[in-house]
C-alpha atoms as a PDB file:
ATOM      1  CA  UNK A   1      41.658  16.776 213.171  1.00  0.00           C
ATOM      2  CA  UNK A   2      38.745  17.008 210.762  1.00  0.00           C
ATOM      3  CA  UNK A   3      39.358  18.285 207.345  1.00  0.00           C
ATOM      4  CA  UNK A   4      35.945  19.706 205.221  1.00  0.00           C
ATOM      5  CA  UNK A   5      36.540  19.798 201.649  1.00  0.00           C
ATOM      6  CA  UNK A   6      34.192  21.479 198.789  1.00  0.00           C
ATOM      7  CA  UNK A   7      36.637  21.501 196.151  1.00  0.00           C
ATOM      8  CA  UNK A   8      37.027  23.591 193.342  1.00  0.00           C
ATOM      9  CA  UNK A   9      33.783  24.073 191.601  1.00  0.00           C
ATOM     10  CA  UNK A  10      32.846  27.346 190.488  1.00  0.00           C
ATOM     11  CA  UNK A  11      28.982  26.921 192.435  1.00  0.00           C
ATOM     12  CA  UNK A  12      28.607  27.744 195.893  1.00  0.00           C
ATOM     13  CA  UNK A  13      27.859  24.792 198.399  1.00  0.00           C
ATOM     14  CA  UNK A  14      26.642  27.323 201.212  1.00  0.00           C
ATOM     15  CA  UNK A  15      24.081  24.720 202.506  1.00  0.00           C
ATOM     16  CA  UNK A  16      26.902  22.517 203.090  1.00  0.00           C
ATOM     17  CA  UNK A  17      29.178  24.487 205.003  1.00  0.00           C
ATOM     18  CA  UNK A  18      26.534  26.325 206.854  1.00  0.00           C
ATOM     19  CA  UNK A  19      25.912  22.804 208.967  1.00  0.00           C
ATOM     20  CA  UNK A  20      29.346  22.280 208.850  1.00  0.00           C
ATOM     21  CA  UNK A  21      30.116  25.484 211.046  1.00  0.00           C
ATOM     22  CA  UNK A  22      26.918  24.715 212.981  1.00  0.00           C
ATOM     23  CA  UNK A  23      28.359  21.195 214.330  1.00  0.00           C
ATOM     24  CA  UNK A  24      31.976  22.547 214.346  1.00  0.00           C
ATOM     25  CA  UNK A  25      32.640  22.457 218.005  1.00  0.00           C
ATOM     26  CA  UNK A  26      31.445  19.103 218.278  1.00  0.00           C
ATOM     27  CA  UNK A  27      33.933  17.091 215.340  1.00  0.00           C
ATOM     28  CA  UNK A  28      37.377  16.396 215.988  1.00  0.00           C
ATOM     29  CA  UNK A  29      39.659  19.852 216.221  1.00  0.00           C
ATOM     30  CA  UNK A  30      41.175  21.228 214.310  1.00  0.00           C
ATOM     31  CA  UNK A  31      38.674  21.578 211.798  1.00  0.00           C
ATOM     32  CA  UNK A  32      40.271  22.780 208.836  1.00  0.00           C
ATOM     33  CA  UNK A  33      37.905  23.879 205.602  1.00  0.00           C
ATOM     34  CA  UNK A  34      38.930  24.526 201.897  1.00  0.00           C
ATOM     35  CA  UNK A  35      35.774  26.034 200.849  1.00  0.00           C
ATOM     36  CA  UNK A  36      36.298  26.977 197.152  1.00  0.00           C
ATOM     37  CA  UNK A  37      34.689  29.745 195.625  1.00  0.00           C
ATOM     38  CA  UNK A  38      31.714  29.946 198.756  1.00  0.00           C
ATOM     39  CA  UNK A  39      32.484  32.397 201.023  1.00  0.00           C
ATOM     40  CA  UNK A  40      33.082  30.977 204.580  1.00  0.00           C
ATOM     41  CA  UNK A  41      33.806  32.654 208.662  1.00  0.00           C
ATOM     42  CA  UNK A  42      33.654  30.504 211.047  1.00  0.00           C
ATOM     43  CA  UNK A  43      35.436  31.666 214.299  1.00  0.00           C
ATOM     44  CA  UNK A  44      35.621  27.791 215.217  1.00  0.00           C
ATOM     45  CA  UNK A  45      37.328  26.857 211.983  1.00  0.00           C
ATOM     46  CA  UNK A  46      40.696  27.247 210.083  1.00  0.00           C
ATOM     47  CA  UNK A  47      39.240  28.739 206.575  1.00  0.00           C
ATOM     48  CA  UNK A  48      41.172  28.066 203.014  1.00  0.00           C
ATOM     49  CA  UNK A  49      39.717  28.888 199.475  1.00  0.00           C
ATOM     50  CA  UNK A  50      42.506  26.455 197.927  1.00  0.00           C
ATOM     51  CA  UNK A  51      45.479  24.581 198.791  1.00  0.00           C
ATOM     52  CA  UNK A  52      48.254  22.950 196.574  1.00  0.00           C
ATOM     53  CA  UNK A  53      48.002  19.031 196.513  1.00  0.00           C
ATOM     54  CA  UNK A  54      50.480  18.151 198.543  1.00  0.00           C
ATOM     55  CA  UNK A  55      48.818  20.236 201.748  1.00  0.00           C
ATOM     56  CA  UNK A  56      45.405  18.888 200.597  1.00  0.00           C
ATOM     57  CA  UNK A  57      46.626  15.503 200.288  1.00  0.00           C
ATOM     58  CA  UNK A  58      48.578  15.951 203.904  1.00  0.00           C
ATOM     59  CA  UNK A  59      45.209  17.349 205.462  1.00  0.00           C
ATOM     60  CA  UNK A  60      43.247  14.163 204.523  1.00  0.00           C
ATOM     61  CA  UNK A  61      46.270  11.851 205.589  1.00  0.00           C
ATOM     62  CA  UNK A  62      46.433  13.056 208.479  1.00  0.00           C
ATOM     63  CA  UNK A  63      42.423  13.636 209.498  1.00  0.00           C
ATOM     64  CA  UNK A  64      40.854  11.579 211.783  1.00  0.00           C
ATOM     65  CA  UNK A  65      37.792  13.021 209.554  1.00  0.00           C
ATOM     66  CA  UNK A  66      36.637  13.482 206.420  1.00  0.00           C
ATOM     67  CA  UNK A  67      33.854  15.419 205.729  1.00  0.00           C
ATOM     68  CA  UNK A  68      33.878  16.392 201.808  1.00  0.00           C
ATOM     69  CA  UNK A  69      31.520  17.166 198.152  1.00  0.00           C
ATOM     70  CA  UNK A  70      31.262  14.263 196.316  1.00  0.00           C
ATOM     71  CA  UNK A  71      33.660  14.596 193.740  1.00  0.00           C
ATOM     72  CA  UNK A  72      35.557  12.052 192.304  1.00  0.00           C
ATOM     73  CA  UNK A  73      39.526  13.398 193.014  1.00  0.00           C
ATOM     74  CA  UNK A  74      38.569  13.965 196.429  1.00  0.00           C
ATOM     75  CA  UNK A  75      36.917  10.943 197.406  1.00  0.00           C
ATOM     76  CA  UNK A  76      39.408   8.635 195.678  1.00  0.00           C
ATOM     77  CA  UNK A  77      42.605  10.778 197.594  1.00  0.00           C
ATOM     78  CA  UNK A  78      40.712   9.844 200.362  1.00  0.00           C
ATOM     79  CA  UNK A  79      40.121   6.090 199.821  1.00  0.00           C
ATOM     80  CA  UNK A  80      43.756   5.373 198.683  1.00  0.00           C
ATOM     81  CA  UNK A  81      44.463   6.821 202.168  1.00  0.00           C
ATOM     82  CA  UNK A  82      42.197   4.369 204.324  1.00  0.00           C
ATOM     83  CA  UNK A  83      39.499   6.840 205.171  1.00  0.00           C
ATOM     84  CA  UNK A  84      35.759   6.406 205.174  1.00  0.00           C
ATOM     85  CA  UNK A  85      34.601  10.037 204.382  1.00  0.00           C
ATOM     86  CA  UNK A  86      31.218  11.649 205.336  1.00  0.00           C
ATOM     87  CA  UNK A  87      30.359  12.636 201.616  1.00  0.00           C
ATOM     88  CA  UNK A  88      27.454  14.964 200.101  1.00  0.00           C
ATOM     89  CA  UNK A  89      26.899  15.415 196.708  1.00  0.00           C
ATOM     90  CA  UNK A  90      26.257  19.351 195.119  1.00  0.00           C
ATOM     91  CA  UNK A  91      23.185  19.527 193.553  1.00  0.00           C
ATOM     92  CA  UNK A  92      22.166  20.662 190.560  1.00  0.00           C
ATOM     93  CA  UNK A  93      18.871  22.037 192.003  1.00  0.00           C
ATOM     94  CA  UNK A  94      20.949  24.379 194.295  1.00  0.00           C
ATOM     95  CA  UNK A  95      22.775  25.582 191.610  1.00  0.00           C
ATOM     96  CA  UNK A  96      25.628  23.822 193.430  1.00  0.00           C
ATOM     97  CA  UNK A  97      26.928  22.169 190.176  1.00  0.00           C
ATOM     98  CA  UNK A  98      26.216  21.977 186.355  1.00  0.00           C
ATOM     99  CA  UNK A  99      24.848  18.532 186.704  1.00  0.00           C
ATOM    100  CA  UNK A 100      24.145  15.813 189.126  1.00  0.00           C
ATOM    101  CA  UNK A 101      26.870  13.399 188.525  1.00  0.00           C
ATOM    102  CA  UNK A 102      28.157  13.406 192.405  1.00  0.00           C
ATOM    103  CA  UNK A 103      24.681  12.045 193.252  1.00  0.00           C
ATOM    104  CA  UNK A 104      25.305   8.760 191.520  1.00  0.00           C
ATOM    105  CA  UNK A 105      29.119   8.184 191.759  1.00  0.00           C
ATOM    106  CA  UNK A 106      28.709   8.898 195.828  1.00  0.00           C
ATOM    107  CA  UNK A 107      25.587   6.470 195.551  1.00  0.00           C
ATOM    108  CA  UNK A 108      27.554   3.684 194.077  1.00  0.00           C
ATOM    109  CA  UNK A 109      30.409   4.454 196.573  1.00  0.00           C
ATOM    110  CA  UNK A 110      28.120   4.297 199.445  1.00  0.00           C
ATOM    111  CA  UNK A 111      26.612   0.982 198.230  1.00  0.00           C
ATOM    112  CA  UNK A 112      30.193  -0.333 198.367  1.00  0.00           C
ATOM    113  CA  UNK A 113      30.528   0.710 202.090  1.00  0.00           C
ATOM    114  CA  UNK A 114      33.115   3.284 200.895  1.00  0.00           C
ATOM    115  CA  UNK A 115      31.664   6.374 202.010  1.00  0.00           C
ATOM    116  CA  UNK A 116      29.217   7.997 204.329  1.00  0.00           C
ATOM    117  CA  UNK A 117      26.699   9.641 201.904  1.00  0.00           C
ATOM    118  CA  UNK A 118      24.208  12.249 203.471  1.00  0.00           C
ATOM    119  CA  UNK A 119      21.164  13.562 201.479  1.00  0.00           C
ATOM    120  CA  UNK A 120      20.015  16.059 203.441  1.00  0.00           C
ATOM    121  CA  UNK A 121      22.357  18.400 206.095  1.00  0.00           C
ATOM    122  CA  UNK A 122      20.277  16.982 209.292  1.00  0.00           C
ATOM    123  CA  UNK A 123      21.896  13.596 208.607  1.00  0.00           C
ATOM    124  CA  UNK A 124      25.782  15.301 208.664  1.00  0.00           C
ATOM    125  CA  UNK A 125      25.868  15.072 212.860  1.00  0.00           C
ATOM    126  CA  UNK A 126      24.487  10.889 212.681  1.00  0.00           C
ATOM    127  CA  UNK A 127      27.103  10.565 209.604  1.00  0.00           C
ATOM    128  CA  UNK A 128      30.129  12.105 211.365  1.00  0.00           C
ATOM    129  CA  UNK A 129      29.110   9.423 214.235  1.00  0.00           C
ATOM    130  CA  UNK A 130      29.030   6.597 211.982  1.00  0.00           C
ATOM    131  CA  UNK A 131      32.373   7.334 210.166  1.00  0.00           C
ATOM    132  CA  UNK A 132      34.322   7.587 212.943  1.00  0.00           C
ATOM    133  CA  UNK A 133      32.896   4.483 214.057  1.00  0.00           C
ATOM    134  CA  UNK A 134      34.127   3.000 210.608  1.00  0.00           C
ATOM    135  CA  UNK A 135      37.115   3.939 211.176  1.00  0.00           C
ATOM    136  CA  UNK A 136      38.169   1.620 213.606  1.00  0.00           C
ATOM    137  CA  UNK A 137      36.909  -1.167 210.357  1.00  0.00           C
ATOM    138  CA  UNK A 138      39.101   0.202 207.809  1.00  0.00           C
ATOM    139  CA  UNK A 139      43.271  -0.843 206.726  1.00  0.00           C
ATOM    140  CA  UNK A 140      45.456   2.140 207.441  1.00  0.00           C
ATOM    141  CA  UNK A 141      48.993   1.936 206.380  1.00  0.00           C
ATOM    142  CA  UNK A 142      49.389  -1.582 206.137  1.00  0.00           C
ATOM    143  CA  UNK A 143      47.785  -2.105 210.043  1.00  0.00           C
ATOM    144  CA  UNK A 144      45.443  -4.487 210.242  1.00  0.00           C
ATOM    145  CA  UNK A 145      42.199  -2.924 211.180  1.00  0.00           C
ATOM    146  CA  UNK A 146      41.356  -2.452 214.735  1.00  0.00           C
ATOM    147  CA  UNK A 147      38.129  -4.956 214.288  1.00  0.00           C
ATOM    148  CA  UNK A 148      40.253  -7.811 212.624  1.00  0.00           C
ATOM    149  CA  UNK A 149      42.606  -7.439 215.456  1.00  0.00           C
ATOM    150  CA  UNK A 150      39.815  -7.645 217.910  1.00  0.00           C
ATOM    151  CA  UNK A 151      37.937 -10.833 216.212  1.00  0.00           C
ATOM    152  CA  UNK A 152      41.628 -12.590 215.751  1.00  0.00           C
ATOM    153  CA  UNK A 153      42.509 -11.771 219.708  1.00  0.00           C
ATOM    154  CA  UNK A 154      39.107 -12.937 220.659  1.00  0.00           C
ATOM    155  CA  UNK A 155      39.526 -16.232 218.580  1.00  0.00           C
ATOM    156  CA  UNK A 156      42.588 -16.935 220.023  1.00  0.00           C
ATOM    157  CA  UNK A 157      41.614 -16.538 223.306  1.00  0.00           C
ATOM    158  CA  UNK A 158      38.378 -18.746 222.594  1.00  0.00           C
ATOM    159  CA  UNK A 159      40.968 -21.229 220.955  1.00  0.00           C
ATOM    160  CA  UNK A 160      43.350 -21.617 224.163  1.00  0.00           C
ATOM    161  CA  UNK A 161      40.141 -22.452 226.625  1.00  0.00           C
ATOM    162  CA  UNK A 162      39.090 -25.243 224.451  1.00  0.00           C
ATOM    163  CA  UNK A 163      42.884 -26.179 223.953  1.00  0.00           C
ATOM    164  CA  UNK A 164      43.215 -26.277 227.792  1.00  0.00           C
ATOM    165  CA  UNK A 165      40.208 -27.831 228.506  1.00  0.00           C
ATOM    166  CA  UNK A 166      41.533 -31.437 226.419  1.00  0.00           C
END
């Protein structure tokens, strides 16, 4: 399932959600989108202006992607669950928000390998690639993460042919 997020700013973030319903058929289904205030129809797509927290925290628990605005709430509900969203900050030059304070907290964030920031909405299909791919890196609910488990088996097995061969 892949859940799209814009939040609940009173600015549009039609440039967002445009390539979002352009790419639809290709991300993990069901896509489910709580677009806000921007009007959204896409056939593909189960549609939601707003959702309580509970069902919004449920939809990102359960995604197998994240593809959200940069805001803080939504990107830290997401950490705390594991995830590695695909994040894009509004804009103040869109007249997406008042000011441009997503660009530098998802800027930091992506520094810290915590998110999958995309400038511009021809990066979004190349993103979605790479944070599924992190997702195999990443601690969810107390599993060790598919990599470590594949290093660890890999060592062992490494560690039994020299072990043998005494």
């Amino acid at each position: 399932m892949t859940f799209v997020s814009v939040g609940n700013a009173q600015q549009p973030f039609n440039r967002f959600l445009k390539n979002v319903a352009a790419i639809a058929l290709k991300l993990p289904q069901p896509v489910i989108v709580q677009h806000g205030h921007t009007p959204f129809e896409c056939p593909v797509c189960k549609a939601k202006a707003f959702m309580g927290m509970e069902e919004f925290s449920s939809n990102i628990r359960d995604a197998e992607l994240l593809i959200m605005h940069a805001g803080a709430g939504s990107i830290i509900h997401a950490i705390e669950a594991g995830k590695v969203p695909v994040v894009m900050p509004r804009r103040v030059s869109f007249g997406e928000h008042i000011n441009d304070h997503q660009v530098q907290f998802a800027e930091a964030l992506s520094k810290a390998g915590k998110v999958v920031m995309i400038e511009n909405l021809e990066e979004l299909e190349d993103a979605v690639k790479k944070a599924l791919l992190l997702k195999g890196l990443i601690k969810l609910s107390g599993e060790e993460p598919r990599m470590v488990s594949l290093v660890r088996n890999k060592l062992a097995e490494i560690a039994s042919k020299v072990d043998m061969g005494r």
